[in-house]
Protein backbone atom coordinates (compact mmCIF):
# COMPACT_ATOMS: atom_id res chain seq x y z
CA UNK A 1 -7.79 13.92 -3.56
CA UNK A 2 -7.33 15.03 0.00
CA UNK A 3 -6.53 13.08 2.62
CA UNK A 4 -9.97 12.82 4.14
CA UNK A 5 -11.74 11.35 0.72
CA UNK A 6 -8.26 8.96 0.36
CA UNK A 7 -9.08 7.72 4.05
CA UNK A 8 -12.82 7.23 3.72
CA UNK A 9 -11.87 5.10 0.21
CA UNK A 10 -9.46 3.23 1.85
CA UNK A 11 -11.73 2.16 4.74
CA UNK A 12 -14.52 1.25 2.45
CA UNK A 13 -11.39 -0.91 0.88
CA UNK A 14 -10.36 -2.57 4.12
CA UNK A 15 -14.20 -2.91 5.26
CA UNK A 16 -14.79 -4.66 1.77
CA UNK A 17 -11.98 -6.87 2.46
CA UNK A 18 -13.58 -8.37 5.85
CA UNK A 19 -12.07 -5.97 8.40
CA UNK A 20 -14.55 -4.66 11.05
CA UNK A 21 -15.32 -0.79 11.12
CA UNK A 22 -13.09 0.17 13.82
CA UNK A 23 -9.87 -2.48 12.28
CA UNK A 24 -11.00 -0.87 8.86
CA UNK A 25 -9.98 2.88 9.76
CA UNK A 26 -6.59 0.91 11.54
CA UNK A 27 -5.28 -0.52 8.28
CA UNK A 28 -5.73 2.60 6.15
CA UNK A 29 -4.47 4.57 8.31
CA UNK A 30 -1.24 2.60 8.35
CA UNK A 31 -1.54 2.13 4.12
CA UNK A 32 -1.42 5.97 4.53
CA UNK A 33 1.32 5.95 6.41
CA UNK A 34 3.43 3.59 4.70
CA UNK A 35 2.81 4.82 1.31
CA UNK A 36 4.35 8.27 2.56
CA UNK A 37 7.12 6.14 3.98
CA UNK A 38 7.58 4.36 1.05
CA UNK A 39 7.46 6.86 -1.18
CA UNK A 40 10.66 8.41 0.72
CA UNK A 41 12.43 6.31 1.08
CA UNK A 42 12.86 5.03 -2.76
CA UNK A 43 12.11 8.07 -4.51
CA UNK A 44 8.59 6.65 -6.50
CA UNK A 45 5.36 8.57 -6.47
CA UNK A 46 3.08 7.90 -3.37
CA UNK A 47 0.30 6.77 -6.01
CA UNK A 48 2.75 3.70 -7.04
CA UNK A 49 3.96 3.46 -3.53
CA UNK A 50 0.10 3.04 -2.83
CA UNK A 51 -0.70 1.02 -5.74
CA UNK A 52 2.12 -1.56 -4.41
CA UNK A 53 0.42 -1.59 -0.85
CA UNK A 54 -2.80 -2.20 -2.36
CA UNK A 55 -1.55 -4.77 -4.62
CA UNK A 56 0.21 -6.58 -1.71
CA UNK A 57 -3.47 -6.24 1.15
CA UNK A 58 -5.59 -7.70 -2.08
CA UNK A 59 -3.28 -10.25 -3.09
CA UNK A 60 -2.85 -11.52 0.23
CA UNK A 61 -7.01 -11.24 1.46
CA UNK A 62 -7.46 -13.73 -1.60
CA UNK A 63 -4.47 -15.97 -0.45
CA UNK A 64 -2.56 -14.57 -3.17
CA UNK A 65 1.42 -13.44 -3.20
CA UNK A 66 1.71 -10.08 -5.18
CA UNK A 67 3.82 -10.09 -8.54
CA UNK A 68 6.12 -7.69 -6.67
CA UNK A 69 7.41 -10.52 -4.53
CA UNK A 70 9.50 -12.53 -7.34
CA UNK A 71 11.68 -9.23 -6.57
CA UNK A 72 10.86 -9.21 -2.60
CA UNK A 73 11.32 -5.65 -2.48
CA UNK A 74 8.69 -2.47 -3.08
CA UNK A 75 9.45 -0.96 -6.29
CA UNK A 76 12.36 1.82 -6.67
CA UNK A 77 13.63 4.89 -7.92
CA UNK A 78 14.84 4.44 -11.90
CA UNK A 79 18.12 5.69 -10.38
CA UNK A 80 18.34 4.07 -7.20
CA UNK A 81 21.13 0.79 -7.41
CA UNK A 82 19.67 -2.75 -6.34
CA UNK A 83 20.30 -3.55 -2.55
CA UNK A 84 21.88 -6.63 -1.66
């Protein structure tokens, strides 16, 4: 998908969740963003870096804490050690 159709999916996501238009393109802009961050900086696919995002916005719209939490970090590499 390019990064035009992600964008447009994402800000029917947001806009679905309750954010206005403009607040809508905001927040996936910056779930773009991060997922490219995130993806760097453990070494994971940017789909599962964007699956945890979108895990973590849903979760927390419904009042929710994502599953990833009991670990409080975004998933890692296979090969990557635990942080402190």
């Amino acid at each position: 998908m390019n990064g035009e159709g992600e964008m447009e999916m994402l800000v029917r996501l947001c806009a679905g969740l309750g954010a206005g238009s403009d607040q809508a393109r905001v927040m996936a802009a910056q779930l773009m963003k991060r997922a490219d961050q995130l993806a760097a900086e453990r070494g994971i696919p940017r789909e599962e870096a964007m699956r945890y995002l979108l895990e973590v916005v849903t979760k927390g719209r419904a009042g929710g804490v994502a599953a990833v939490y009991d670990a409080v970090r975004p998933p890692m590499a296979p090969d990557e050690p635990p942080k402190p």
